[in-house]
Protein backbone atom coordinates (compact mmCIF):
# COMPACT_ATOMS: atom_id res chain seq x y z
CA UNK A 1 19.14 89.86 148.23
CA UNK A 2 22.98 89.72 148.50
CA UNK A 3 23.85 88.49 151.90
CA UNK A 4 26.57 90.21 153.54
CA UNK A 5 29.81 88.11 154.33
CA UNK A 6 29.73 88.69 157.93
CA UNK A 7 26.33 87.43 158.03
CA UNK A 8 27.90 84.28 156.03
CA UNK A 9 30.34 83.95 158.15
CA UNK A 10 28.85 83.67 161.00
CA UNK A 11 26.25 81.24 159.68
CA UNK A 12 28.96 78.81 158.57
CA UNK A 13 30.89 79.57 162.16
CA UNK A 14 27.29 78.76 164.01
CA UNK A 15 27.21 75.69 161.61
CA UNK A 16 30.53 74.29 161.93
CA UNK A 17 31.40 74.74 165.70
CA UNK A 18 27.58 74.20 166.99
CA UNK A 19 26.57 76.79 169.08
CA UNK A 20 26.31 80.69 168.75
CA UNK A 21 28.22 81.07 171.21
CA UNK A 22 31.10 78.72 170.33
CA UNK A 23 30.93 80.76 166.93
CA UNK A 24 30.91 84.15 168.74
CA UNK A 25 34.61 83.14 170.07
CA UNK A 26 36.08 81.58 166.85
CA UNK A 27 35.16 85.26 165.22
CA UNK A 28 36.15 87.21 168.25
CA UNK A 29 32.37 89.17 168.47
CA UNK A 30 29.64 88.65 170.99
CA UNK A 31 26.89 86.29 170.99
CA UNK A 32 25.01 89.23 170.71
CA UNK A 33 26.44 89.96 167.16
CA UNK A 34 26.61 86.64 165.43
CA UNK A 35 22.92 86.35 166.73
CA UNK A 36 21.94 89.63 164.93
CA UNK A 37 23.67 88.56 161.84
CA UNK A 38 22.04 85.30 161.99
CA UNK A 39 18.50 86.87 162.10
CA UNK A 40 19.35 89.44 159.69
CA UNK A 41 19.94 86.73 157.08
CA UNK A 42 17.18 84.69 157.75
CA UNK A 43 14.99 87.80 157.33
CA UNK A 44 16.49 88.34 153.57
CA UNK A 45 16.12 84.86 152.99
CA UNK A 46 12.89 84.70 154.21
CA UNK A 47 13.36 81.55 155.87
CA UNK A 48 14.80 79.70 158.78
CA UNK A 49 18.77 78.75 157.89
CA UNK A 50 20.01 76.91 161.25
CA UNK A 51 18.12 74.58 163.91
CA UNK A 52 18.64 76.08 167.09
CA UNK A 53 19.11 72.31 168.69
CA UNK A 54 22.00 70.97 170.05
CA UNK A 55 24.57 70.98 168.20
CA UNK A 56 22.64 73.47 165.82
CA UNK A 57 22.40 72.12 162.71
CA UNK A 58 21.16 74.10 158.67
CA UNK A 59 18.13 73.24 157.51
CA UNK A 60 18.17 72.95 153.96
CA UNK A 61 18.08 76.26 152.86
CA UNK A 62 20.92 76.81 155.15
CA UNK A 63 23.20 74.50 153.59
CA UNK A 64 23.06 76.13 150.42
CA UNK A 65 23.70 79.80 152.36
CA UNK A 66 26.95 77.39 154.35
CA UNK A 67 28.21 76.58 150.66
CA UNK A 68 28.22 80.24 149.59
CA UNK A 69 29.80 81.57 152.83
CA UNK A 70 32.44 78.75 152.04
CA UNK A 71 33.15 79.82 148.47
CA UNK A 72 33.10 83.66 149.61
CA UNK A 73 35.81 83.03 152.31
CA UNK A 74 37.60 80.83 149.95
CA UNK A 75 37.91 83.69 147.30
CA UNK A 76 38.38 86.16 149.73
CA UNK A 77 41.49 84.39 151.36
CA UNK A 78 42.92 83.69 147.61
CA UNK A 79 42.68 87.22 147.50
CA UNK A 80 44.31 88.48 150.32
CA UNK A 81 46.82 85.90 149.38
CA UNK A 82 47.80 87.37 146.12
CA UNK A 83 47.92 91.27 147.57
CA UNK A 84 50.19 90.49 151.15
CA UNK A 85 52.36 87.82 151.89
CA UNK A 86 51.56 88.45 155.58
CA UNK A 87 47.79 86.26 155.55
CA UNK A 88 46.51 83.12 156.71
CA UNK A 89 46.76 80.26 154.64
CA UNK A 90 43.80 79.54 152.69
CA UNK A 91 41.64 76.45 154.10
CA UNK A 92 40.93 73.98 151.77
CA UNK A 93 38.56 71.35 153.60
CA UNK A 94 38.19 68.09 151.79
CA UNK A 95 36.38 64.81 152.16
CA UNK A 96 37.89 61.54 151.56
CA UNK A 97 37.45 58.00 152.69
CA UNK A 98 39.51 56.66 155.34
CA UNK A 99 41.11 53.80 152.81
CA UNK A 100 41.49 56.22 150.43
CA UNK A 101 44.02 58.29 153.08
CA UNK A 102 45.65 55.10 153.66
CA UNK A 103 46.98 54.34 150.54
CA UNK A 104 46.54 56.46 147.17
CA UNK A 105 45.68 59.72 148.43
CA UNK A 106 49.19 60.39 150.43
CA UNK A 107 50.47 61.22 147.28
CA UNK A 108 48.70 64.41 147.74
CA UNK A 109 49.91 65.38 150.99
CA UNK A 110 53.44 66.00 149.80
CA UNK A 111 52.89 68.59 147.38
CA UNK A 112 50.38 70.23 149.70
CA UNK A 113 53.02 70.79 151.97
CA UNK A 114 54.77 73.35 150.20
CA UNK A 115 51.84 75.50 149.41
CA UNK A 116 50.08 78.56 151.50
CA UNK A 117 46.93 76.25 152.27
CA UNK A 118 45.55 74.62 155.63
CA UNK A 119 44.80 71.07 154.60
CA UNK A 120 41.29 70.37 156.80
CA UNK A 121 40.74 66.69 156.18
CA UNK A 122 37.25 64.63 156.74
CA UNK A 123 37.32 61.17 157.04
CA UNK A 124 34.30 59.80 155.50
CA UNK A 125 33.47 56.81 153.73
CA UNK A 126 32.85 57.45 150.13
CA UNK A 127 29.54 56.24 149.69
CA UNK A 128 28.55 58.99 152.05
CA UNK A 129 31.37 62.00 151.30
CA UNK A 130 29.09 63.97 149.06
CA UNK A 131 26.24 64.62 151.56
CA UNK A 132 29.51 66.82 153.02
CA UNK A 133 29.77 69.10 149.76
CA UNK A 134 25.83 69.38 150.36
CA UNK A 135 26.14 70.72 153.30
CA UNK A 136 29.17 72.81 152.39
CA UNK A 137 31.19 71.19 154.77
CA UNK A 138 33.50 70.43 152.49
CA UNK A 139 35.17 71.56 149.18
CA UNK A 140 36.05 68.93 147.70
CA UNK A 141 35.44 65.16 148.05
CA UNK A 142 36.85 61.94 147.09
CA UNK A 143 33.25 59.90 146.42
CA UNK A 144 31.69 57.02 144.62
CA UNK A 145 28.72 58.93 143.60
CA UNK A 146 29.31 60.15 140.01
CA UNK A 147 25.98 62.40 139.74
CA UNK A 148 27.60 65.62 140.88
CA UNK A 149 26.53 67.72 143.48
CA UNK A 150 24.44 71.19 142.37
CA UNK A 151 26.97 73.62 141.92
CA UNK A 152 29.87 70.89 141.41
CA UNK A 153 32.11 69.54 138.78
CA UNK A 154 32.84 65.78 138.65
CA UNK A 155 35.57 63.23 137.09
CA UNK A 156 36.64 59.94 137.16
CA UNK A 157 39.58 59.14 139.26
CA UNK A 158 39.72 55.21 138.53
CA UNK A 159 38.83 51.86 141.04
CA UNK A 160 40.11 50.88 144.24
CA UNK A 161 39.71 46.78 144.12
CA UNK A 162 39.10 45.23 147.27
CA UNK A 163 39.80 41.04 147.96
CA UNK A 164 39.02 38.94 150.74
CA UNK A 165 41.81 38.26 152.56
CA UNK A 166 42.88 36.56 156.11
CA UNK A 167 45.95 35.50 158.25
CA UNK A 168 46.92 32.00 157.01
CA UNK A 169 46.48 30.53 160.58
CA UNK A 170 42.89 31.93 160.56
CA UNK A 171 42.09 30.61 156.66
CA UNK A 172 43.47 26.95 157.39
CA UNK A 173 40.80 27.05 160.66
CA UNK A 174 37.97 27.20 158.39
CA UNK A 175 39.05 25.63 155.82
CA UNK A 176 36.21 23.39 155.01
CA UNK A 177 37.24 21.09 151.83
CA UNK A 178 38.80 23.05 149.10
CA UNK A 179 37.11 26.17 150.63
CA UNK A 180 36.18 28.03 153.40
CA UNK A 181 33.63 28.00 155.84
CA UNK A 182 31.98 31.58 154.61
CA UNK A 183 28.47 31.17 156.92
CA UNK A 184 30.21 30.80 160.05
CA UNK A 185 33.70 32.88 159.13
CA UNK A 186 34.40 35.50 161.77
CA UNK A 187 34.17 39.06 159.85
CA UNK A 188 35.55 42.20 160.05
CA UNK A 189 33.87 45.41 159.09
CA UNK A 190 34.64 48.76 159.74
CA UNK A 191 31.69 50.77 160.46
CA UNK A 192 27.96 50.88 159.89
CA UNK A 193 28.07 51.71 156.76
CA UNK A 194 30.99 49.43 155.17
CA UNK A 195 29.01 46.74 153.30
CA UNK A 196 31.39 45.47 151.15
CA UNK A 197 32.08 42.24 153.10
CA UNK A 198 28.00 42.04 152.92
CA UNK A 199 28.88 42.56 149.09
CA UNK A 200 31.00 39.08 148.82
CA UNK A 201 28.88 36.92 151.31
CA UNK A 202 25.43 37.60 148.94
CA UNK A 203 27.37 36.49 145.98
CA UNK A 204 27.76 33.08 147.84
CA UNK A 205 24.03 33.67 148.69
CA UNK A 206 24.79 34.29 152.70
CA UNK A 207 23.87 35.99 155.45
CA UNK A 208 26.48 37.95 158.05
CA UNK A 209 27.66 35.41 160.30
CA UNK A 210 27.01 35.28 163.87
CA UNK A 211 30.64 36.88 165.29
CA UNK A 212 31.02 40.63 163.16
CA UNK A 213 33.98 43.05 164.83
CA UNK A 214 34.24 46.10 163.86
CA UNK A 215 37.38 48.13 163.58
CA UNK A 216 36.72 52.13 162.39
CA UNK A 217 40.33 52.91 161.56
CA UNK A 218 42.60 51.48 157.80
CA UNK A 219 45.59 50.58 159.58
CA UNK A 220 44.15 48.53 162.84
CA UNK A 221 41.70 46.92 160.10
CA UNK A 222 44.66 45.84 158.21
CA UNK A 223 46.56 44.97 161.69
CA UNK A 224 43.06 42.73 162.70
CA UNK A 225 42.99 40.91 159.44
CA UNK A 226 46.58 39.85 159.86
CA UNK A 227 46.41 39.22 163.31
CA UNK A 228 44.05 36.59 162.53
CA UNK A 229 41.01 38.26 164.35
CA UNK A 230 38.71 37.60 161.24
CA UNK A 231 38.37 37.80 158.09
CA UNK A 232 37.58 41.36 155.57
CA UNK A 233 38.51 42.73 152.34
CA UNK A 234 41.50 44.85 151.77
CA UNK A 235 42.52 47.48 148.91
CA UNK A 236 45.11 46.21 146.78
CA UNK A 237 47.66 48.58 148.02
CA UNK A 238 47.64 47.65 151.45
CA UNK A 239 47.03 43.58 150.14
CA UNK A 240 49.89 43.18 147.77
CA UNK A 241 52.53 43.75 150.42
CA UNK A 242 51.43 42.02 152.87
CA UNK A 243 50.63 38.37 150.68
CA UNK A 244 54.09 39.30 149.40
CA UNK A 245 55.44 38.84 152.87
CA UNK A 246 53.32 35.69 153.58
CA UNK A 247 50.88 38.23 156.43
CA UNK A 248 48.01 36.98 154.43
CA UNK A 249 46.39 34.33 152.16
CA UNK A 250 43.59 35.43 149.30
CA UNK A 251 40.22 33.51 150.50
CA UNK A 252 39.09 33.72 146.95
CA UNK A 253 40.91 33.97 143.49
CA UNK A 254 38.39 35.15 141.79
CA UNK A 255 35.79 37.23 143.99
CA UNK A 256 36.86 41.09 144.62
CA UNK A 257 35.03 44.58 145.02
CA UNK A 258 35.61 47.30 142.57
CA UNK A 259 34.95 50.73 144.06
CA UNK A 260 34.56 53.60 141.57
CA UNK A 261 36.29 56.66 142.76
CA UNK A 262 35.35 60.23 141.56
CA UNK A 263 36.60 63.51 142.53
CA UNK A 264 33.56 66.37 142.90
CA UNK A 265 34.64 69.72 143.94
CA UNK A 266 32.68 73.36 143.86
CA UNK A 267 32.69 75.21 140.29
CA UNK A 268 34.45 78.66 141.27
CA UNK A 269 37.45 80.15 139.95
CA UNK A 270 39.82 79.23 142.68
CA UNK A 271 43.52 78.45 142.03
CA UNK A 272 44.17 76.35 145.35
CA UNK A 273 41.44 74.17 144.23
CA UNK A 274 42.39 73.77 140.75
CA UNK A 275 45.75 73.44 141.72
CA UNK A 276 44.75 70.88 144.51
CA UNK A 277 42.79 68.60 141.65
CA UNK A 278 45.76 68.32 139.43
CA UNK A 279 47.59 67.10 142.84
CA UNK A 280 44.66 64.49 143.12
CA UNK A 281 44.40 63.34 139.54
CA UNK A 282 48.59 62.90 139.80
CA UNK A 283 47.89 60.54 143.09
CA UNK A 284 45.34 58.77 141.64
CA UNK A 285 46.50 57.92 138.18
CA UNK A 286 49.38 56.10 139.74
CA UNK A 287 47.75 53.75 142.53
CA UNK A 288 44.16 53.35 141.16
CA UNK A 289 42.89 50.80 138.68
């Protein structure tokens, strides 16, 4: 059964705006229509493709039906691209860490301004950006997972180091000795998911300590860290500057976090995505380790 791109489409619409009727306006039809589609897929699939919850989510099938409809409208843009200079750009949606976007990864922003593509960026932290190319939410993702996704190529971009830093003021309050006081420390983290403070305080054999902030964005984590509000690790790029200027003191010489970086994108035969790796392996090659 070859599915038929409007049925894609609106699959992928239902899938990344949440409802079938918030998809029905984004492709100018009825609810009516996309709802047809919708069943008319599931029938040649011969299985359920989205929850209808809310938002309404793929079930697993479904995500590999959202990656095709992806890769079709892809291709089909490229196309339309190459025959009339009067088309939409071609979407390239892309998953990268929010660090990442901080520091190396502007170097890819530049070039990508010149070209006929709409940049769609996700901010996700890279121990988690390849459940997004599983989904087909994305086509392409900066990720530390180097098993590549089905359907997906995957290299080696290099490692963004992380050190434990602090605002002097804050370091010479717990300093304890010739160190710090690491159990009782205020912390910064940035989400849920960042456990790469966690990382430094089980080398020394420690639990969290009892006052954790959390700040979700790069920059304010940077700003909180020099401001004195606690202690976190920083990426090299952001770090050397600011010990430079005397913002921050190193809490440890030797300890740091190496993050493995790898780029995974879809297999297909699509110059915008070929042209927007070389664009990534460029940025990367001069920031990362």
């Amino acid at each position: 059964m070859r599915p038929h791109p409007d049925q894609l489409a609106a699959l992928a619409a239902i899938v990344e705006h949440g409802t079938f009727e918030a998809a029905a306006r984004r492709l100018h039809v009825t609810t009516s229509a996309v709802s047809q589609r919708v069943r008319a897929l599931e029938s040649g699939a011969g299985q359920v493709l989205v929850r209808r919850s809310t938002p309404c989510t793929p079930t697993p099938a479904g995500e590999t039906y959202v990656r095709l409809a992806r890769q079709v409208a892809l291709l089909y843009d490229e196309a339309a691209g190459a025959l009339s200079e009067d088309v939409a750009a071609t979407d390239l949606s892309i998953a990268v860490s929010a660090d990442s976007l901080a520091t190396w990864f502007r170097g890819v922003l530049a070039p990508v301004a010149s070209w006929p593509v709409t940049l769609r960026l996700h901010v996700e932290d890279q121990g988690w950006s390849a459940d997004l190319l599983r989904r087909g939410e994305v086509l392409a993702a900066v990720t530390s997972d180097p098993v590549a996704v089905q359907g997906c190529s995957v290299e080696r971009l290099g490692v963004l180091r992380y050190r434990p830093a602090a605002a002097p003021q804050f370091a010479e309050s717990w300093r304890r000795g010739r160190g710090y006081d690491w159990a009782q420390m205020p912390m910064i983290v940035f989400n849920d998911k960042d456990a790469l403070q966690h990382e430094v305080l089980a080398e020394r054999g420690l639990q969290p300590p009892r006052v954790v902030h959390r700040v979700p964005t790069s920059a304010d984590f940077r700003e909180a860290v020099r401001l004195g509000l606690g202690w976190g690790l920083l990426p090299e790029p952001q770090l050397d500057p600011d010990l430079d200027a005397g913002l921050v003191v190193l809490l440890s010489a030797r300890q740091h976090v190496d993050v493995p970086l790898y780029w995974q994108r879809w297999r297909i035969d699509s110059p915008a995505l070929l042209r927007l790796t070389d664009a990534v392996r460029s940025a990367s090659a001069a920031v990362l380790r």
